[in-house]
PDB file of N, CA and C in Angstrom:
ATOM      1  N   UNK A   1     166.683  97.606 -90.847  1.00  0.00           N
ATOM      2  CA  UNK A   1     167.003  98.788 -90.076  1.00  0.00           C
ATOM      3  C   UNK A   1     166.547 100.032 -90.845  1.00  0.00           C
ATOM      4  N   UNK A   2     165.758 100.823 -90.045  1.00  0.00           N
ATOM      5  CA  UNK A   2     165.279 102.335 -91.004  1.00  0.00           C
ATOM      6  C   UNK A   2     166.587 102.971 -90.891  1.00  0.00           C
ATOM      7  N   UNK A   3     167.059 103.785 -91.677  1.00  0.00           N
ATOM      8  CA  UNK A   3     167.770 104.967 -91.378  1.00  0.00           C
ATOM      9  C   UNK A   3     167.842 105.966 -91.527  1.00  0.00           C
ATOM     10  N   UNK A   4     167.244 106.608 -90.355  1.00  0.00           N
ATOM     11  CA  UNK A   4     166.903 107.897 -89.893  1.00  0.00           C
ATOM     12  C   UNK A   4     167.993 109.138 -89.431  1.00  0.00           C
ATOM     13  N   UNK A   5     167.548 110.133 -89.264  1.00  0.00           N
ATOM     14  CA  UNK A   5     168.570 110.683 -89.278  1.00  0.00           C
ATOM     15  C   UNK A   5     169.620 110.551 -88.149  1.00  0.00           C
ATOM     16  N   UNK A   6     168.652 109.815 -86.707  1.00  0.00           N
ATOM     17  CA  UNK A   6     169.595 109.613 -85.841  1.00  0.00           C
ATOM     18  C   UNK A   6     170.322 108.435 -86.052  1.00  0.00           C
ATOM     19  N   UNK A   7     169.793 107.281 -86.787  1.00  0.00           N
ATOM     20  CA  UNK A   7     170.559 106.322 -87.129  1.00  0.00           C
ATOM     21  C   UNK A   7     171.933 106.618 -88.182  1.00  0.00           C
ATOM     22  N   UNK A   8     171.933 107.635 -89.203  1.00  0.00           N
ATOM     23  CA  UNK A   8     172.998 108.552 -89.878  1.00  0.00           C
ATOM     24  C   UNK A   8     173.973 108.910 -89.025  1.00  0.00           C
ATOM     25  N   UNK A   9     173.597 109.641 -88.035  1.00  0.00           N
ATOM     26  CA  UNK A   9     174.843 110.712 -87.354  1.00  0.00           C
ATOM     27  C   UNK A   9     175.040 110.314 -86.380  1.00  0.00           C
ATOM     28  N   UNK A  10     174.885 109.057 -85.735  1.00  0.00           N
ATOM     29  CA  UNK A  10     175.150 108.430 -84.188  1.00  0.00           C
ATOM     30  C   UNK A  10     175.420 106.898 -84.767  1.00  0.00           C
ATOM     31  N   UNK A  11     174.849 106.290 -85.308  1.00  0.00           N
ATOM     32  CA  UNK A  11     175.120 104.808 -85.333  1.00  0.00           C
ATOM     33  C   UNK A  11     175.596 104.178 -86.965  1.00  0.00           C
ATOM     34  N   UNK A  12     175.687 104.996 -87.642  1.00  0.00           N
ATOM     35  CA  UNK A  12     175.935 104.389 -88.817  1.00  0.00           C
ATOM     36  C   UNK A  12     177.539 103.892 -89.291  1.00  0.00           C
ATOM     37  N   UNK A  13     177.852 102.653 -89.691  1.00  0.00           N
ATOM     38  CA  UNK A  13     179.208 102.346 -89.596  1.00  0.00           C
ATOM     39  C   UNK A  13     179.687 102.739 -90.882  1.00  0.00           C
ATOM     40  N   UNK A  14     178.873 102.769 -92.116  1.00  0.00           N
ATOM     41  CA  UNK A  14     179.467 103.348 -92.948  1.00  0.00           C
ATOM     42  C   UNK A  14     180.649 104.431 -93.097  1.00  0.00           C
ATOM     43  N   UNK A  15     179.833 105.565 -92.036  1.00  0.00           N
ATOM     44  CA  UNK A  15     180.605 106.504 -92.120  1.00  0.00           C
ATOM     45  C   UNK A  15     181.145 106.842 -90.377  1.00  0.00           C
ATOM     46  N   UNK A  16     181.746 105.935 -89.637  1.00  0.00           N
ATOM     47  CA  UNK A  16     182.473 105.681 -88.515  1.00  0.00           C
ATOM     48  C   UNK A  16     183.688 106.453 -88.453  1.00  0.00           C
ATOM     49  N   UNK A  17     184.342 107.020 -89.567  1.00  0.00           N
ATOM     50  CA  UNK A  17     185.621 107.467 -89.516  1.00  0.00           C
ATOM     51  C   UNK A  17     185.242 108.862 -90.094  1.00  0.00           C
ATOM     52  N   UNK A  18     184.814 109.467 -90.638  1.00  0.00           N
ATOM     53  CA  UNK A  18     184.241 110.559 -90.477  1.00  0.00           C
ATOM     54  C   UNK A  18     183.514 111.229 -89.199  1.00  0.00           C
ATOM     55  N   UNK A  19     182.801 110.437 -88.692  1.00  0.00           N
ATOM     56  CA  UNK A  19     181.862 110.728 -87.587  1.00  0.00           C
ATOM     57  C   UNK A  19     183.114 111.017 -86.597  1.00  0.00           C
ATOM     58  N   UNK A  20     184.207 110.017 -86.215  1.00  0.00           N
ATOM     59  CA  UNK A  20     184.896 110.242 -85.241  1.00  0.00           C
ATOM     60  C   UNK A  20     185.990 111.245 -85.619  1.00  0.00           C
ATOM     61  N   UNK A  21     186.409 111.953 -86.489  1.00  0.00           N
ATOM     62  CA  UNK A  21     187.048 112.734 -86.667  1.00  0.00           C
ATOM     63  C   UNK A  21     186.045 114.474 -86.501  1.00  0.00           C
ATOM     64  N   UNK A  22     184.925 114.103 -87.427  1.00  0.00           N
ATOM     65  CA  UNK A  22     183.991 115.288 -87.219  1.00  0.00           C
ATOM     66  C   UNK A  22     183.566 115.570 -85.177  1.00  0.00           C
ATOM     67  N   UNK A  23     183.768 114.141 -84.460  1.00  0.00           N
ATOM     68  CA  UNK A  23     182.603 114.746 -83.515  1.00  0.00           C
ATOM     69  C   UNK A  23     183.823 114.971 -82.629  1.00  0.00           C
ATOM     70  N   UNK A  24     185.333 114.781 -82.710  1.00  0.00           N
ATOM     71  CA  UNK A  24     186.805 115.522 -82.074  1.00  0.00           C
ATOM     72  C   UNK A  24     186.745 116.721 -82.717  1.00  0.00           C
ATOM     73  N   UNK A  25     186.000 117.428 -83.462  1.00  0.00           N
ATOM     74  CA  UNK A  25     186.419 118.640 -83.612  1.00  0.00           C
ATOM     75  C   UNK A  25     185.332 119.672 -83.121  1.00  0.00           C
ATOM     76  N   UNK A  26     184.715 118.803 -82.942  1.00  0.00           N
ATOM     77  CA  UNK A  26     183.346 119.176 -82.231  1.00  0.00           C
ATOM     78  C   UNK A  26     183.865 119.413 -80.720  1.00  0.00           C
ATOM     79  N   UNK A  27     184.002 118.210 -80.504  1.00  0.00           N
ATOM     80  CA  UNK A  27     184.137 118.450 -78.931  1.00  0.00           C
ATOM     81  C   UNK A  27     185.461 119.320 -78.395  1.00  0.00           C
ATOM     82  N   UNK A  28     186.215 119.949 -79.471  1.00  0.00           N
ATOM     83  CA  UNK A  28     186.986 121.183 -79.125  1.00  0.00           C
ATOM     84  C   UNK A  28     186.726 122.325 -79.253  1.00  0.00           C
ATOM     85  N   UNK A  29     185.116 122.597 -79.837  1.00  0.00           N
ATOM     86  CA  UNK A  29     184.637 123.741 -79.985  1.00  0.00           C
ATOM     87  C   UNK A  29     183.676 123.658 -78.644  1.00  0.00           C
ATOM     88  N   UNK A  30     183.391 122.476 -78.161  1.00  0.00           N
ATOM     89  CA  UNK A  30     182.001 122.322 -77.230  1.00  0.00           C
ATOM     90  C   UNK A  30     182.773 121.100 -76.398  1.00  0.00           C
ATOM     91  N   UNK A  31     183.601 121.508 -75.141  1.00  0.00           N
ATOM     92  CA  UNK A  31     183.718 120.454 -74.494  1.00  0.00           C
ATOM     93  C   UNK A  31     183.243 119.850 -74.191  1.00  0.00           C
ATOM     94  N   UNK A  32     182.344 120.330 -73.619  1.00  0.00           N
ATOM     95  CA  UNK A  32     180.693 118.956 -72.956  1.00  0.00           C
ATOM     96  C   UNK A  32     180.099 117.983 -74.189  1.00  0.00           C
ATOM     97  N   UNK A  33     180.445 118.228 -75.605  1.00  0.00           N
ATOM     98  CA  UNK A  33     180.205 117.497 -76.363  1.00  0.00           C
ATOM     99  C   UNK A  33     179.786 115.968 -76.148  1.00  0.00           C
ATOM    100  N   UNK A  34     181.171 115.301 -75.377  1.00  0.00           N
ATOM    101  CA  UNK A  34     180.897 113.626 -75.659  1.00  0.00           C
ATOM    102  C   UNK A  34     180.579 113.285 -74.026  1.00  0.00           C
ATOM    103  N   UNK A  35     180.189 114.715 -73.278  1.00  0.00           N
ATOM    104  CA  UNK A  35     179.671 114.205 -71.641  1.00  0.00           C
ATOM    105  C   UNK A  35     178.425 113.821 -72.408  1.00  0.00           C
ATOM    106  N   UNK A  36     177.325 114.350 -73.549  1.00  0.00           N
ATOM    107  CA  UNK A  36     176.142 114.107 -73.971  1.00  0.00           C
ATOM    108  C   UNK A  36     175.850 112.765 -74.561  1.00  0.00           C
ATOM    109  N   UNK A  37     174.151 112.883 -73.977  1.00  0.00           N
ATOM    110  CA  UNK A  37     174.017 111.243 -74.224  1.00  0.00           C
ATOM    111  C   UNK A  37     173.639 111.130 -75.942  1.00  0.00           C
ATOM    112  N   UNK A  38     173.674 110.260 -76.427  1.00  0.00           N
ATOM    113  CA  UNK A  38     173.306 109.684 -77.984  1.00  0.00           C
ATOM    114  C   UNK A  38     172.365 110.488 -78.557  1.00  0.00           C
ATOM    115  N   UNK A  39     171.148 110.896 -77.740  1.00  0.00           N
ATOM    116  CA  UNK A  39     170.309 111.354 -78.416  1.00  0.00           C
ATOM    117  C   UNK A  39     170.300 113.006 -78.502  1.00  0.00           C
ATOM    118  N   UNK A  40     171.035 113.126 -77.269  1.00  0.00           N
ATOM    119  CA  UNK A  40     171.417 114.723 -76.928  1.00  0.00           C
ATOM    120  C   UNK A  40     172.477 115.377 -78.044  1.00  0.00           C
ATOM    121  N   UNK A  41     173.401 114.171 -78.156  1.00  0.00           N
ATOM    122  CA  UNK A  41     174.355 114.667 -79.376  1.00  0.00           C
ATOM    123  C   UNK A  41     173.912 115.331 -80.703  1.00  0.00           C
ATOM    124  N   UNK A  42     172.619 113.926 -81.090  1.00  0.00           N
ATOM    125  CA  UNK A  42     171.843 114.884 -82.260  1.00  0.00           C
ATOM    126  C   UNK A  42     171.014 115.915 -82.503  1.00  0.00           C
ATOM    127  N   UNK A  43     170.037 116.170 -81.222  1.00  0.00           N
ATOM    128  CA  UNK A  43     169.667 117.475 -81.426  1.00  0.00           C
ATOM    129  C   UNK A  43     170.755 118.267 -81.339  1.00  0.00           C
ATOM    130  N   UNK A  44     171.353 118.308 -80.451  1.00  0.00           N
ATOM    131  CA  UNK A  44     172.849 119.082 -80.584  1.00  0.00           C
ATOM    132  C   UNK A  44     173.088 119.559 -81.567  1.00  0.00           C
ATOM    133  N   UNK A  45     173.425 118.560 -82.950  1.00  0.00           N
ATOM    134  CA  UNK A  45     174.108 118.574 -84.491  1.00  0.00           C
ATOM    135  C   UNK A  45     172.763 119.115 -85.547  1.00  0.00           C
ATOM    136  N   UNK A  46     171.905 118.612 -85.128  1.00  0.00           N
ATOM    137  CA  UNK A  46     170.881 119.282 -85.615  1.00  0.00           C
ATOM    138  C   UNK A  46     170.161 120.221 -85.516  1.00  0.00           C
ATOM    139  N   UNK A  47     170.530 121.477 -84.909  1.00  0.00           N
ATOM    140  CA  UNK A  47     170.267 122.222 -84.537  1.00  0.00           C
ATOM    141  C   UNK A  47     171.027 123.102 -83.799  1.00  0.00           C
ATOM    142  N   UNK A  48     172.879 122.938 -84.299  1.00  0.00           N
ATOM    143  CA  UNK A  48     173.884 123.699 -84.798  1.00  0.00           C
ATOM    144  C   UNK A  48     173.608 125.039 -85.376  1.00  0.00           C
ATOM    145  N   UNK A  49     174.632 125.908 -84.656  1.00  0.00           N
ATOM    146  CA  UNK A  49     174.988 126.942 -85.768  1.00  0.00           C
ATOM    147  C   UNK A  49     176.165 127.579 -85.910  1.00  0.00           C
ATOM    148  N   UNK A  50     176.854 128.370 -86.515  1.00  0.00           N
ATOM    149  CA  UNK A  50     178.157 128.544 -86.519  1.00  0.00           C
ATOM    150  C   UNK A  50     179.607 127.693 -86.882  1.00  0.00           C
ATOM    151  N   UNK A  51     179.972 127.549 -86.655  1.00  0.00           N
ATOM    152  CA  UNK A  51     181.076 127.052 -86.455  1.00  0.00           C
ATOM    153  C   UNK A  51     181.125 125.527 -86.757  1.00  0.00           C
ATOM    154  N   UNK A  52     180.315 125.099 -85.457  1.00  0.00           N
ATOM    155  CA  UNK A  52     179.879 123.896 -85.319  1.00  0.00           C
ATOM    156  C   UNK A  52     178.905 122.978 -86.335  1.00  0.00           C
ATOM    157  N   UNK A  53     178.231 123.903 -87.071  1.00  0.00           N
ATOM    158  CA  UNK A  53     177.081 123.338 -87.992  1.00  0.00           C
ATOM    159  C   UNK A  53     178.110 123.415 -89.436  1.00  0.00           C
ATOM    160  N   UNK A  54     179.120 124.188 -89.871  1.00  0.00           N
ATOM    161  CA  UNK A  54     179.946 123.939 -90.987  1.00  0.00           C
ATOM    162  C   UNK A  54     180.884 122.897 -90.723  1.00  0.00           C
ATOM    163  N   UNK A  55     181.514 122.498 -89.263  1.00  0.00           N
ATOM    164  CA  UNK A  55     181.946 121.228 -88.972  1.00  0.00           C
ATOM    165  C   UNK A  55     180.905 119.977 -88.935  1.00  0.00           C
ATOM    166  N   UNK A  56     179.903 119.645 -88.834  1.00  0.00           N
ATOM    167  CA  UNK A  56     179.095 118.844 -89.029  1.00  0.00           C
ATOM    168  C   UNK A  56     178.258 118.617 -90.542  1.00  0.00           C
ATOM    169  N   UNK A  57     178.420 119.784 -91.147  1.00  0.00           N
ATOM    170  CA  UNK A  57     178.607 119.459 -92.752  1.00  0.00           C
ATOM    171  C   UNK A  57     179.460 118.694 -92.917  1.00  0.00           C
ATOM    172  N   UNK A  58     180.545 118.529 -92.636  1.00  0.00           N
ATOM    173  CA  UNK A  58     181.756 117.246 -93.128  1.00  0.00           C
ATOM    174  C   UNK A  58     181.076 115.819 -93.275  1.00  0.00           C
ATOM    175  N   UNK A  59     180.342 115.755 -91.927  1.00  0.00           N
ATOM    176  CA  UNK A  59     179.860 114.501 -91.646  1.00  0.00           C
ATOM    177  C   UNK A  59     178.283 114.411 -92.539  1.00  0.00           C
ATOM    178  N   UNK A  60     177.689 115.120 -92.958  1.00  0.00           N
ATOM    179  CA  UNK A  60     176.449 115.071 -93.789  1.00  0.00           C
ATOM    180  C   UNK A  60     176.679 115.429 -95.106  1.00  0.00           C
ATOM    181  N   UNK A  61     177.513 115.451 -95.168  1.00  0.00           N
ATOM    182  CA  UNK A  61     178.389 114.923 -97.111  1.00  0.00           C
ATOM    183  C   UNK A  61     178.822 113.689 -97.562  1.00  0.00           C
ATOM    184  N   UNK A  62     179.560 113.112 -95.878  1.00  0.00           N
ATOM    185  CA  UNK A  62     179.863 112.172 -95.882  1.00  0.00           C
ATOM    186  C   UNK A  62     178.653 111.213 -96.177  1.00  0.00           C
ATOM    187  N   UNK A  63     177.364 111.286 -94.826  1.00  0.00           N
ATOM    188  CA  UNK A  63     176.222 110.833 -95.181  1.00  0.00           C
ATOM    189  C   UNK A  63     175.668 110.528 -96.681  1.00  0.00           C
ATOM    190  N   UNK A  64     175.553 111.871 -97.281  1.00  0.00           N
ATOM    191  CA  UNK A  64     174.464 111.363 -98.393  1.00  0.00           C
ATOM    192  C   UNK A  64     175.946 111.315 -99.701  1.00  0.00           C
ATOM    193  N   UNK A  65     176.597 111.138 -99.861  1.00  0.00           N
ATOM    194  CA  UNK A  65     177.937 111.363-100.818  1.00  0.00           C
ATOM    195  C   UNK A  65     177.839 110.004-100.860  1.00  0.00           C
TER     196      UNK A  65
END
């Protein structure tokens, strides 16, 4: 399996409990959050700003940490 960045922030089980705590706090800043499909989520996160992109730092510490 490569792991890419969408494989990191959408499918990786490593960090499953991070991801689901990071992407509930997400989706209270951005309700439509989890209406988005898999791939929509990550440009989404990747291309954050505010608020939302220092909450998704949680989860890309988690990543490379």
């Amino acid at each position: 399996m490569v792991e890419d960045e969408y494989h990191c922030i959408i499918e990786c089980g490593r960090v499953e409990n991070v991801r689901r705590i990071v992407f509930d706090k997400i989706s209270q800043l951005n309700c439509k959050f989890y209406t988005m499909c898999s791939n929509d989520k990550c440009t989404y996160l990747m291309t954050a700003e505010g608020e939302i992109s220092r909450v998704f730092g949680t989860l890309c510490s988690a990543i490379v940490g």
